[in-house]
C-alpha atoms as a PDB file:
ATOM      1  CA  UNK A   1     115.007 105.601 111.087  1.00  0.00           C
ATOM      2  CA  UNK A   2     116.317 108.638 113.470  1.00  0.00           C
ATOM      3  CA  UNK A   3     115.377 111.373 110.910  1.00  0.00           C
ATOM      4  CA  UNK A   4     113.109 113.693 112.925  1.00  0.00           C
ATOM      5  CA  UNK A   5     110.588 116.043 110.505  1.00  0.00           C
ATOM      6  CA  UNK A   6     112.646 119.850 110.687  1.00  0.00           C
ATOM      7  CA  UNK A   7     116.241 118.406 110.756  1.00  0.00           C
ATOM      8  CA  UNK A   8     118.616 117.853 107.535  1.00  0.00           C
ATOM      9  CA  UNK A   9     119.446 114.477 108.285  1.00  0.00           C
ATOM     10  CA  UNK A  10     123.359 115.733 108.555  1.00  0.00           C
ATOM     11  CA  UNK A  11     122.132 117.753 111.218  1.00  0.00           C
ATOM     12  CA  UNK A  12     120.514 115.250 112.968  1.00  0.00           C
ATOM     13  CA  UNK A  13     123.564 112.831 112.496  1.00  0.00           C
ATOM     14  CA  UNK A  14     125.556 115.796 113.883  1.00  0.00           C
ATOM     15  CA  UNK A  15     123.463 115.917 116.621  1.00  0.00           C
ATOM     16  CA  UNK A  16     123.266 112.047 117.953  1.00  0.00           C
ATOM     17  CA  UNK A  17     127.149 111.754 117.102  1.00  0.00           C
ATOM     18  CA  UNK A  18     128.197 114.337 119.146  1.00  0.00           C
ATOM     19  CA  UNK A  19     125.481 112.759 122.345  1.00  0.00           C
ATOM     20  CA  UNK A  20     126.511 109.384 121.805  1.00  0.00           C
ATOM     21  CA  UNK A  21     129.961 109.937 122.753  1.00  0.00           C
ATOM     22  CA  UNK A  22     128.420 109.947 126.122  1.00  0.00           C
ATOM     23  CA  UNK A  23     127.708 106.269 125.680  1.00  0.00           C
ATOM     24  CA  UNK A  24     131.638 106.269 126.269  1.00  0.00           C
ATOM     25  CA  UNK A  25     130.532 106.308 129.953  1.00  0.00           C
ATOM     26  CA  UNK A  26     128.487 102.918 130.710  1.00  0.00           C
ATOM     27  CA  UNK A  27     129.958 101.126 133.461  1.00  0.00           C
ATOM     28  CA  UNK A  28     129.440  97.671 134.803  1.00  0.00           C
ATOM     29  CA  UNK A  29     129.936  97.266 138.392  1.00  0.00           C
ATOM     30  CA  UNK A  30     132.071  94.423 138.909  1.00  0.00           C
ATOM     31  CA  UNK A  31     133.479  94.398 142.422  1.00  0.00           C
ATOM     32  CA  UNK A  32     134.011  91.170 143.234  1.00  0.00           C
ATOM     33  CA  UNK A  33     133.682  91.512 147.271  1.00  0.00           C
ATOM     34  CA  UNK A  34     130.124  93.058 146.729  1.00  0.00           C
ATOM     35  CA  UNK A  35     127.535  91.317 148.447  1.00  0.00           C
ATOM     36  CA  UNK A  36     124.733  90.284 145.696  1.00  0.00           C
ATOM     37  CA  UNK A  37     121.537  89.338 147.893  1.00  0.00           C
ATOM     38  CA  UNK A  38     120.156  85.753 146.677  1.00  0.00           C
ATOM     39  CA  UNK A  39     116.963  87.310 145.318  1.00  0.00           C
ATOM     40  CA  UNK A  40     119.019  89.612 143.030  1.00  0.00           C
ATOM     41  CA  UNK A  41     121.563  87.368 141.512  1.00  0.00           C
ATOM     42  CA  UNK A  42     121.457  86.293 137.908  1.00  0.00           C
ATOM     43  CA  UNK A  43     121.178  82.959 136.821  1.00  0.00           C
ATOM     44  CA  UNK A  44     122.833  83.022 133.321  1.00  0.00           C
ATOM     45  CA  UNK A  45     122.401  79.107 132.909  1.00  0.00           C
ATOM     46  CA  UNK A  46     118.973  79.389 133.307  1.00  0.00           C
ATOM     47  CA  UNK A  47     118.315  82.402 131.373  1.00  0.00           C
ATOM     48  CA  UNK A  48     119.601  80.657 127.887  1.00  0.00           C
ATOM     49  CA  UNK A  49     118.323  76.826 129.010  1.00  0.00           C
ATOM     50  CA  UNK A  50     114.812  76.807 131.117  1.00  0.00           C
ATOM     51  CA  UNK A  51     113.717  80.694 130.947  1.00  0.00           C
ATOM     52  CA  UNK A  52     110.567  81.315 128.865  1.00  0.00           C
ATOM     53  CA  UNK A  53     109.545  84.086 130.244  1.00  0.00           C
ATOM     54  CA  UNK A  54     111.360  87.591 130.311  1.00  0.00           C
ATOM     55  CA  UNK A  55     109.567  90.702 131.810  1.00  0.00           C
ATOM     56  CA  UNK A  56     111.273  94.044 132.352  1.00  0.00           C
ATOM     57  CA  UNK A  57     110.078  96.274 135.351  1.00  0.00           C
ATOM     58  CA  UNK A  58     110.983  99.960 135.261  1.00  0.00           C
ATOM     59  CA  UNK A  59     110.937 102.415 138.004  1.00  0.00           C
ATOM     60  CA  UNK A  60     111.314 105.836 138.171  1.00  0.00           C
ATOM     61  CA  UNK A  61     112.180 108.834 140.983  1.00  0.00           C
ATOM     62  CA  UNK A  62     109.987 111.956 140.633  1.00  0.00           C
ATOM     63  CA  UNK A  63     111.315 114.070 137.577  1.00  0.00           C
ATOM     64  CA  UNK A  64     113.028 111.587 136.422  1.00  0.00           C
ATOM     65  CA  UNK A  65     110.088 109.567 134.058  1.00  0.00           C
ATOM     66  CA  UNK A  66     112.006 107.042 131.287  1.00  0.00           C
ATOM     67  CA  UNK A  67     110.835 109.122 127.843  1.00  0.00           C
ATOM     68  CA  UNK A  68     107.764 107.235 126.429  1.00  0.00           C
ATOM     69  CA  UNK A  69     106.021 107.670 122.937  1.00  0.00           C
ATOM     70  CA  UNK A  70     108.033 107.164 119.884  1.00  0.00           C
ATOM     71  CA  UNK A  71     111.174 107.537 119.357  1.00  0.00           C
ATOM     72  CA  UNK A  72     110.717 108.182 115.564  1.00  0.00           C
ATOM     73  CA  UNK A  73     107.727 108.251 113.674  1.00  0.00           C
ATOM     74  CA  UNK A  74     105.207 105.956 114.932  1.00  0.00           C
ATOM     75  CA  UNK A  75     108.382 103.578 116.243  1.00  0.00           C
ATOM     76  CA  UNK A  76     107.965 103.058 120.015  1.00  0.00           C
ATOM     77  CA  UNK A  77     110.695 104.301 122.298  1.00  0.00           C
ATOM     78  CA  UNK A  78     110.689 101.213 124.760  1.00  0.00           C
ATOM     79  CA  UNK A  79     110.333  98.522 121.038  1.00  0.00           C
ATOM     80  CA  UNK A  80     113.904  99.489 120.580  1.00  0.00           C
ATOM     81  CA  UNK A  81     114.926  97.761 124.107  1.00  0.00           C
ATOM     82  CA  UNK A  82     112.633  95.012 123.330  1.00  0.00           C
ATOM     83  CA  UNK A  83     113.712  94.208 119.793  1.00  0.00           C
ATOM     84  CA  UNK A  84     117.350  93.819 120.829  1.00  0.00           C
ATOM     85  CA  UNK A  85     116.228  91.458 124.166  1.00  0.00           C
ATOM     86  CA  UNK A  86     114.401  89.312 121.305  1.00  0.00           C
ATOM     87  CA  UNK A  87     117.322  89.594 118.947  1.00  0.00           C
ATOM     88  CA  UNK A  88     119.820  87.603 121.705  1.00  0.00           C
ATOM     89  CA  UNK A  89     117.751  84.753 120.790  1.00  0.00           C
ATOM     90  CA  UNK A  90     116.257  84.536 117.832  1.00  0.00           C
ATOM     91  CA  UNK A  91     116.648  81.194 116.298  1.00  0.00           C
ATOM     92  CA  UNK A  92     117.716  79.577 119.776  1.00  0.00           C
ATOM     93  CA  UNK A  93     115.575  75.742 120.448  1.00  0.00           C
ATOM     94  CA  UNK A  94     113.451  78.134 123.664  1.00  0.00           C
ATOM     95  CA  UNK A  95     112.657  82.016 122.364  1.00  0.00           C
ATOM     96  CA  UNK A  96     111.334  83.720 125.658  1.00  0.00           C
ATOM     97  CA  UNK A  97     107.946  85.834 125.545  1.00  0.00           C
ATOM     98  CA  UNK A  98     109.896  89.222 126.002  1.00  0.00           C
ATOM     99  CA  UNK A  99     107.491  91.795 127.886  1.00  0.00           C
ATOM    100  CA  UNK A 100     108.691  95.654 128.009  1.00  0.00           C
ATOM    101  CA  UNK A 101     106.875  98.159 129.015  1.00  0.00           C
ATOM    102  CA  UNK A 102     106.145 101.088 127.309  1.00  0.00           C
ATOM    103  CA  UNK A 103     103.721 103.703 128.918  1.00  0.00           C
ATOM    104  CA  UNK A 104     104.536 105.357 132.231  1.00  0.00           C
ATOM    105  CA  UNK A 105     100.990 104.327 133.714  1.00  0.00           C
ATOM    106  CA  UNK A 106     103.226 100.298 133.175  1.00  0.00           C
ATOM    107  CA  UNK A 107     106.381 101.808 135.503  1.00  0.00           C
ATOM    108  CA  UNK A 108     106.015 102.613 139.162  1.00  0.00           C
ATOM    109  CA  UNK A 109     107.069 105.967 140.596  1.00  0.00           C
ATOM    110  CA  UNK A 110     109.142 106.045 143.636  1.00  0.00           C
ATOM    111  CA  UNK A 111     109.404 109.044 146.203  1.00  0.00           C
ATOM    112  CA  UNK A 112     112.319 111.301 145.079  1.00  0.00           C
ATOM    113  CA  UNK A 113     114.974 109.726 147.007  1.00  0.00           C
ATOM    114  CA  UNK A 114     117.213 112.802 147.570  1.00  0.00           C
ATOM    115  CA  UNK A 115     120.513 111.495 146.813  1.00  0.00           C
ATOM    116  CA  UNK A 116     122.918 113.822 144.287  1.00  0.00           C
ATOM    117  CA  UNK A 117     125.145 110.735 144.028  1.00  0.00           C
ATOM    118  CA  UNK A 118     124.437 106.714 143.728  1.00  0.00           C
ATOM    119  CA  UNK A 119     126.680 104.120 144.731  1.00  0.00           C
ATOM    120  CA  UNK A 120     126.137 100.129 143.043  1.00  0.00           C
ATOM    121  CA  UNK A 121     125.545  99.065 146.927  1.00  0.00           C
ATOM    122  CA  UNK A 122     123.084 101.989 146.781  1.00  0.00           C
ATOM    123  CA  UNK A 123     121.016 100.942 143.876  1.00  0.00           C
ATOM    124  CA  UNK A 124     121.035  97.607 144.789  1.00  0.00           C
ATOM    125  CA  UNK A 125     119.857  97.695 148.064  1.00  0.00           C
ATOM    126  CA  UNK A 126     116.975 100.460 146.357  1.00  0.00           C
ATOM    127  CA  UNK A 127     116.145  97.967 144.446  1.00  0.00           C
ATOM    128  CA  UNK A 128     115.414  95.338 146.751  1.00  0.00           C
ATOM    129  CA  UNK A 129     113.223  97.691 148.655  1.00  0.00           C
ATOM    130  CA  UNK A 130     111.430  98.859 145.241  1.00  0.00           C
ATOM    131  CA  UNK A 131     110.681  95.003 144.175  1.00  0.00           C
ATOM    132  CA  UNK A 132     109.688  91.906 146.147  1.00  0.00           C
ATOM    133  CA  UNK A 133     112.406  89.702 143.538  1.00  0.00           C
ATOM    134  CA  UNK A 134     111.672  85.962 143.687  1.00  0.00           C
ATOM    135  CA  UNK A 135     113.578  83.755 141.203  1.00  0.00           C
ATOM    136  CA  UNK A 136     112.366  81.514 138.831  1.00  0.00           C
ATOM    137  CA  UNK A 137     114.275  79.068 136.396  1.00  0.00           C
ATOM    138  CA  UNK A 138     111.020  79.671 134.136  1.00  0.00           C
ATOM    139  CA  UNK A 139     110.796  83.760 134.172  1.00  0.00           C
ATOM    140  CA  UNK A 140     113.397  86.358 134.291  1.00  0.00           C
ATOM    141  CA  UNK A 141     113.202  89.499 135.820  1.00  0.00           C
ATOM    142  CA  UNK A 142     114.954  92.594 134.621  1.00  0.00           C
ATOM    143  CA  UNK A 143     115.086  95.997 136.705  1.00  0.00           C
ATOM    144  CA  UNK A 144     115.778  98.963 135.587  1.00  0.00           C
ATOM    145  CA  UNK A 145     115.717 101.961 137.948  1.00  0.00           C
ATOM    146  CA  UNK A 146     115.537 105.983 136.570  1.00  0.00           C
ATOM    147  CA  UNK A 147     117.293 108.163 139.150  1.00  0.00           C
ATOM    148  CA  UNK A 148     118.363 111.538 139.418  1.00  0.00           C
ATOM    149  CA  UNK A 149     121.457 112.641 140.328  1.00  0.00           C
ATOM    150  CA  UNK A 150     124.765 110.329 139.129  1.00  0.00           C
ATOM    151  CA  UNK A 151     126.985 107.470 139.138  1.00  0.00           C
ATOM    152  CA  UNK A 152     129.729 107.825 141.989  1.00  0.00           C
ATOM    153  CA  UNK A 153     133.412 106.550 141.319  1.00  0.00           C
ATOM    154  CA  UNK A 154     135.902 106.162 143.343  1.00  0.00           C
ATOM    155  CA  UNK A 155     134.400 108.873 145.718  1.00  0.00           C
ATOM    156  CA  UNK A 156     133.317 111.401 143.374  1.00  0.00           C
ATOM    157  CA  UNK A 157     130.366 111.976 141.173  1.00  0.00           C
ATOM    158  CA  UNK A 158     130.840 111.176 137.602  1.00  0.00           C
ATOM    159  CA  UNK A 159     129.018 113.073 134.851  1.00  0.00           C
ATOM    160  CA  UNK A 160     129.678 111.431 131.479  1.00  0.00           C
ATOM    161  CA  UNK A 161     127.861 107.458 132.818  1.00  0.00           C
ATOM    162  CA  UNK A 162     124.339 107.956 131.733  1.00  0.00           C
ATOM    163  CA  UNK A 163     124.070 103.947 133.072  1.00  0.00           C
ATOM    164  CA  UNK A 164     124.981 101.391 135.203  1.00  0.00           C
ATOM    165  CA  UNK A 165     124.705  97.167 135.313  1.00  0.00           C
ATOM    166  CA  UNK A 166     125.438  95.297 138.076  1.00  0.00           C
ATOM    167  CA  UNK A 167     127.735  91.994 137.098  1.00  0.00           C
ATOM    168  CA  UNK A 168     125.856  89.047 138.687  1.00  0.00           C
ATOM    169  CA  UNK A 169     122.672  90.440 138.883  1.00  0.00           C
ATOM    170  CA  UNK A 170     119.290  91.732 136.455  1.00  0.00           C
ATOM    171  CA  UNK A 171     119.873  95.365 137.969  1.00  0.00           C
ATOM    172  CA  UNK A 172     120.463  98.319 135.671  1.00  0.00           C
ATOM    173  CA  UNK A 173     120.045 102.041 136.602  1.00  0.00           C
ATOM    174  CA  UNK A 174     119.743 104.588 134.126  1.00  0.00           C
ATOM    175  CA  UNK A 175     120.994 108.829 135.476  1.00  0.00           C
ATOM    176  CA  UNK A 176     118.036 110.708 133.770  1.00  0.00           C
ATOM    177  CA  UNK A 177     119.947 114.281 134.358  1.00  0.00           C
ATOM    178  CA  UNK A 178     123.058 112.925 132.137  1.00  0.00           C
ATOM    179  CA  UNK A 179     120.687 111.375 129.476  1.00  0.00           C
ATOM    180  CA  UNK A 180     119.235 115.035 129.596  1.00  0.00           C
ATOM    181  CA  UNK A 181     122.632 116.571 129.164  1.00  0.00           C
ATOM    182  CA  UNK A 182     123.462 114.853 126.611  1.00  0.00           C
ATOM    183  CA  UNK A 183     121.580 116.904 123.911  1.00  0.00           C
ATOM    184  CA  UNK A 184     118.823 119.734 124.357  1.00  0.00           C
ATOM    185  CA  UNK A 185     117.541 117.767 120.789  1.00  0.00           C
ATOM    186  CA  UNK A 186     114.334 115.614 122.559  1.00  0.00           C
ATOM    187  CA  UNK A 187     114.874 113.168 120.308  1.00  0.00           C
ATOM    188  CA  UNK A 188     118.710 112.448 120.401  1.00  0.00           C
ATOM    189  CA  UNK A 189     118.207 112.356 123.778  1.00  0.00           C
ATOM    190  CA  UNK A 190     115.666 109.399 123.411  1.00  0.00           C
ATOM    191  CA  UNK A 191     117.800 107.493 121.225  1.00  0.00           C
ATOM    192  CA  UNK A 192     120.835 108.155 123.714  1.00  0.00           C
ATOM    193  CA  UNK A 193     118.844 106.543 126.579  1.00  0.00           C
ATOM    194  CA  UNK A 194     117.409 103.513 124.430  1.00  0.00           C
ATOM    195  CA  UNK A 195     120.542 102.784 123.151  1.00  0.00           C
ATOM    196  CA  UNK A 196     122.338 102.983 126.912  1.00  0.00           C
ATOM    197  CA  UNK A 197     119.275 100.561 128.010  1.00  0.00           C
ATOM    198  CA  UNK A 198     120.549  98.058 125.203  1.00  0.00           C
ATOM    199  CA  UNK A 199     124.171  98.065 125.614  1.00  0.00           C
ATOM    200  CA  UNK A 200     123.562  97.592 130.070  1.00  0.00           C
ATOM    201  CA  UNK A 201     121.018  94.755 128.924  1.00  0.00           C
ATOM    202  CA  UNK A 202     123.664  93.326 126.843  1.00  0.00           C
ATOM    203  CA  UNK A 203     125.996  93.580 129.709  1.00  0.00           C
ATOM    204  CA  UNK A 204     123.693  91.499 132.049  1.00  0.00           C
ATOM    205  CA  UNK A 205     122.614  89.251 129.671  1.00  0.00           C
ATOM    206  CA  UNK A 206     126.250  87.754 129.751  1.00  0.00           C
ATOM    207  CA  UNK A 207     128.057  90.278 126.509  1.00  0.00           C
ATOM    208  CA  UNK A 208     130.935  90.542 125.963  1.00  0.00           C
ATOM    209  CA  UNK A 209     132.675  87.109 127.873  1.00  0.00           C
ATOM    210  CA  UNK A 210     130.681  88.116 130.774  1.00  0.00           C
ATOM    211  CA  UNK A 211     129.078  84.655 131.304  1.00  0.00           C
ATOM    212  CA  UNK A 212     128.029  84.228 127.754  1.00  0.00           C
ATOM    213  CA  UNK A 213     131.462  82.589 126.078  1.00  0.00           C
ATOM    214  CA  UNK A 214     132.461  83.785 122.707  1.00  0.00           C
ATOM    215  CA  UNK A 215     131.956  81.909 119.673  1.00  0.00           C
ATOM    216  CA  UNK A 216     135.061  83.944 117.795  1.00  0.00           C
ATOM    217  CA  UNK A 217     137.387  86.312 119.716  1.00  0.00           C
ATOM    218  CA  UNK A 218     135.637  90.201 119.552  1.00  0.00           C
ATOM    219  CA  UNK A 219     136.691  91.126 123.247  1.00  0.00           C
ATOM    220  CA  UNK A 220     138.500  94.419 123.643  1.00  0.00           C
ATOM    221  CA  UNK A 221     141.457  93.346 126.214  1.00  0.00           C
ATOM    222  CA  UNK A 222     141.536  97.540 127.075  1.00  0.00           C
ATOM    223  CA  UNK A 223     137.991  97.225 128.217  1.00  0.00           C
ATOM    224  CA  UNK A 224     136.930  93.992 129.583  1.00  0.00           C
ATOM    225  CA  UNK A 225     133.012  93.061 128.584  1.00  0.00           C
ATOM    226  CA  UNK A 226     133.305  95.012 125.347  1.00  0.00           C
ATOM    227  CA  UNK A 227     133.606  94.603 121.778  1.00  0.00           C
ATOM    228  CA  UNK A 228     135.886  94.796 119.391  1.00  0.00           C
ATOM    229  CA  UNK A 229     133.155  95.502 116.325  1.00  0.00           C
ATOM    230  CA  UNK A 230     132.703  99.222 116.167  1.00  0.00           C
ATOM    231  CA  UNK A 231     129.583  98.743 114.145  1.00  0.00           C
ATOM    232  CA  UNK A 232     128.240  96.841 117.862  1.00  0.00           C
ATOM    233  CA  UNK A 233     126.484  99.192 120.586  1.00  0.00           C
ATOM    234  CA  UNK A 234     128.430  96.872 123.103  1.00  0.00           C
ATOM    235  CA  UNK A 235     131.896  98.545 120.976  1.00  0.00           C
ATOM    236  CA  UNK A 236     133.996 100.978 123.501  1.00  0.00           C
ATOM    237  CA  UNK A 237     133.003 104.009 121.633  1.00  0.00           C
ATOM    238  CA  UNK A 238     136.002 106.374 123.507  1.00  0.00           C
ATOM    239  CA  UNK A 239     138.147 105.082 120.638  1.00  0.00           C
ATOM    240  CA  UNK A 240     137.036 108.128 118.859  1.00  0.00           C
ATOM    241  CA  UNK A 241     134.552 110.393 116.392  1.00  0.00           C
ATOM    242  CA  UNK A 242     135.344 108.266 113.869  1.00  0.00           C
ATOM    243  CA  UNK A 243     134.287 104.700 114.544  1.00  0.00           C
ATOM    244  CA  UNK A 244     130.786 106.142 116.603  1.00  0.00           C
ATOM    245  CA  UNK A 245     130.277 108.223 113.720  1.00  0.00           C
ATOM    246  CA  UNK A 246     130.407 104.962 111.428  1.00  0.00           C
ATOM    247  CA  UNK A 247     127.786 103.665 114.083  1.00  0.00           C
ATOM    248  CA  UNK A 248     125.204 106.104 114.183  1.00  0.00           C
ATOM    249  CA  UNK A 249     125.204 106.416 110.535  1.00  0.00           C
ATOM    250  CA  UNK A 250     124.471 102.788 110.602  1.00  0.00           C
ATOM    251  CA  UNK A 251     121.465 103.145 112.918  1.00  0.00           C
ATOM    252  CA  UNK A 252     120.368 106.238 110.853  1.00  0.00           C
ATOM    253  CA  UNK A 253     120.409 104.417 107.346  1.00  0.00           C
ATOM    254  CA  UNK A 254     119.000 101.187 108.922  1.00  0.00           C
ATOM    255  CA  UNK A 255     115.413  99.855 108.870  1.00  0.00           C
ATOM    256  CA  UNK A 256     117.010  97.883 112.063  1.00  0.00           C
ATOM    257  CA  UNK A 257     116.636  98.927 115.746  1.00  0.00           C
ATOM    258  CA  UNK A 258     118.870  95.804 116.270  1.00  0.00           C
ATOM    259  CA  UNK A 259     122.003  96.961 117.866  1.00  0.00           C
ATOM    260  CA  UNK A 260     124.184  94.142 118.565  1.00  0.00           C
ATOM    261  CA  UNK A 261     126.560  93.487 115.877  1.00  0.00           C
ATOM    262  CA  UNK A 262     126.618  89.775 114.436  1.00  0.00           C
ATOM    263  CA  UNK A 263     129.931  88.494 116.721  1.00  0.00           C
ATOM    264  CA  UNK A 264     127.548  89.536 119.966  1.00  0.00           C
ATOM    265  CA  UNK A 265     124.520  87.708 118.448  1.00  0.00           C
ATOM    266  CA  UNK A 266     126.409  84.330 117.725  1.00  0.00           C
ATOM    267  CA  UNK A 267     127.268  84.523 121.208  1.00  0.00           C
ATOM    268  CA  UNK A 268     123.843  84.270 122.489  1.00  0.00           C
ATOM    269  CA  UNK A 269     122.128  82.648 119.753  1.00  0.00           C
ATOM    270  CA  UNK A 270     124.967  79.624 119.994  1.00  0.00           C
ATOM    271  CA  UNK A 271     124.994  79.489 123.777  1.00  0.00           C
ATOM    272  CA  UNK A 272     124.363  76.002 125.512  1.00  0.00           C
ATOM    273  CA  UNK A 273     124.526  76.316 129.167  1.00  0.00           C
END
C-alpha cells in the first residue's frame, strides 16, 4: 500500500519507521478548568445515537496547505481519514454519511496568523473565529486546523507533537512544519500526517475510555486515552522501534487503510449511548 515507485520497499519501511516515531508526540488537551465555548463542545451521546451526518472542515494558514493528491498510487490522501471515520461504525443500527474533503479548492485558507507557538486556548478560540459552529444532534462537525509553528507545553515550544485534540470538543490542529520534519521523503511525510489525523479523530471520537467505554480492557494506565494493542494507531508508540516497526509493516503489507485495531473498533461499533 505505502510502496512508492524508486524505493526498495525496506527502504521505504526504513523511512516511515524512523518518521512515525514522531507519532510518539500526539497530545490531547485535557485541562479540566478550560473553558469549552457551547458551540464547540462535543456531544458524544449524540454522535453514536441521533448523528447521521458527519462533515469534516479543514483550514489552513498560508504555507501550511494539508498535502492533497494520493498518498499512494491512485489512493487519495484525505480517503485514509475518511475510511477510518467510517470504520468506527460500520455495522452500528445508524452509519453516518461521512464527508471529507479532499482538494484544497474544499479547505479555506486563513491569513498567516504569525504565531511561532500555539496554545489549546489559542486554537480554540481560532477556531471559533474561523467557523460559525452551530450544533446539531443530526450532523457533526469536525475541525481540523493546519498551522505553522508548534504545540506549546508547559511554556515552551515542543517539536516532536505533529497534532493536537481538544477533550470535549470536535477541534484538532495539525503543526505542518513538524509533519515536514518528520521526513524529507514526500510521501512518508503524507502518511505521517494522515495517520496523526486518524489517531486525534480517534481521540475525539471518544478512544481510548475517553467517553466511548471499553468493551474489554486495552487502556494503557501509563498513558491515559491510549491503547494497549501495538498493532492500533491509537497504541503509545514511545514504547519503542520495535512494536512501531511491527505497525508500519502492517500498514505496508495491508490492502487496509483501516487503522484502528479490533479492541478500538468494538468500542465504537458496540457503543449505546
Amino acid at each position: 500500500m505505502i510502496d512508492e515507485p524508486g524505493f526498495p520497499k525496506g527502504m521505504l519501511f526504513s523511512l516511515i519507521l524512523t518518521a512515525l516515531l514522531f507519532l510518539t508526540a500526539c497530545s490531547s488537551d485535557s485541562d479540566d478548568s478550560q473553558a469549552i465555548p457551547e458551540a464547540l463542545a462535543l456531544d458524544i451521546p449524540a454522535l453514536y445515537s441521533t448523528v447521521d451526518t458527519i462533515t469534516v472542515l479543514v483550514a489552513h494558514e498560508f504555507e501550511a496547505e494539508p498535502f492533497t493528491g494520493t498518498i499512494h498510487s491512485d489512493i487519495p490522501c484525505w480517503s485514509v481519514l475518511e475510511s477510518n471515520i467510517e470504520a468506527l461504525f460500520e455495522g452500528r443500527a445508524l452509519e453516518p454519511d461521512v464527508y471529507v474533503p479532499s482538494a484544497l479548492s474544499e479547505m479555506e485558507e486563513i491569513p498567516s496568523q504569525e504565531q511561532v507557538t500555539w496554545t489549546s486556548e489559542e486554537i480554540l478560540s481560532l477556531a471559533r473565529d474561523v467557523w460559525d459552529a452551530d450544533p446539531s444532534s443530526y450532523e457533526a462537525e469536525f475541525f481540523v486546523l493546519f498551522l505553522k509553528g508548534s504545540f506549546e507545553r508547559e511554556g515552551a515550544p515542543d517539536y516532536q507533537i505533529i497534532g493536537i485534540s481538544i477533550v470535549g470538543t470536535p477541534v484538532i490542529a495539525i503543526f505542518k512544519d513538524i509533519v515536514l520534519s518528520s521526513s524529507f521523503i514526500p510521501q512518508v511525510a503524507r502518511f505521517v500526517e494522515q495517520a496523526t489525523l486518524v489517531h486525534e479523530f480517534g481521540h475525539v471520537m471518544g478512544l481510548v475510555n475517553n467517553g466511548v467505554p471499553m468493551v474489554s480492557d486495552h487502556l494503557d494506565p501509563e498513558h491515559p486515552r491510549h491503547c494497549t494493542n501495538d498493532r492500533c494507531v491509537m497504541y503509545w508508540v514511545n514504547e519503542g522501534a520495535s512494536d512501531m516497526s511491527e505497525f508500519v509493516q502492517q500498514m505496508i503489507d495491508s490492502d487496509s487503510l483501516v487503522m484502528f485495531g479490533e479492541q478500538c473498533l468494538e468500542d465504537t461499533r458496540s457503543y449505546v449511548p
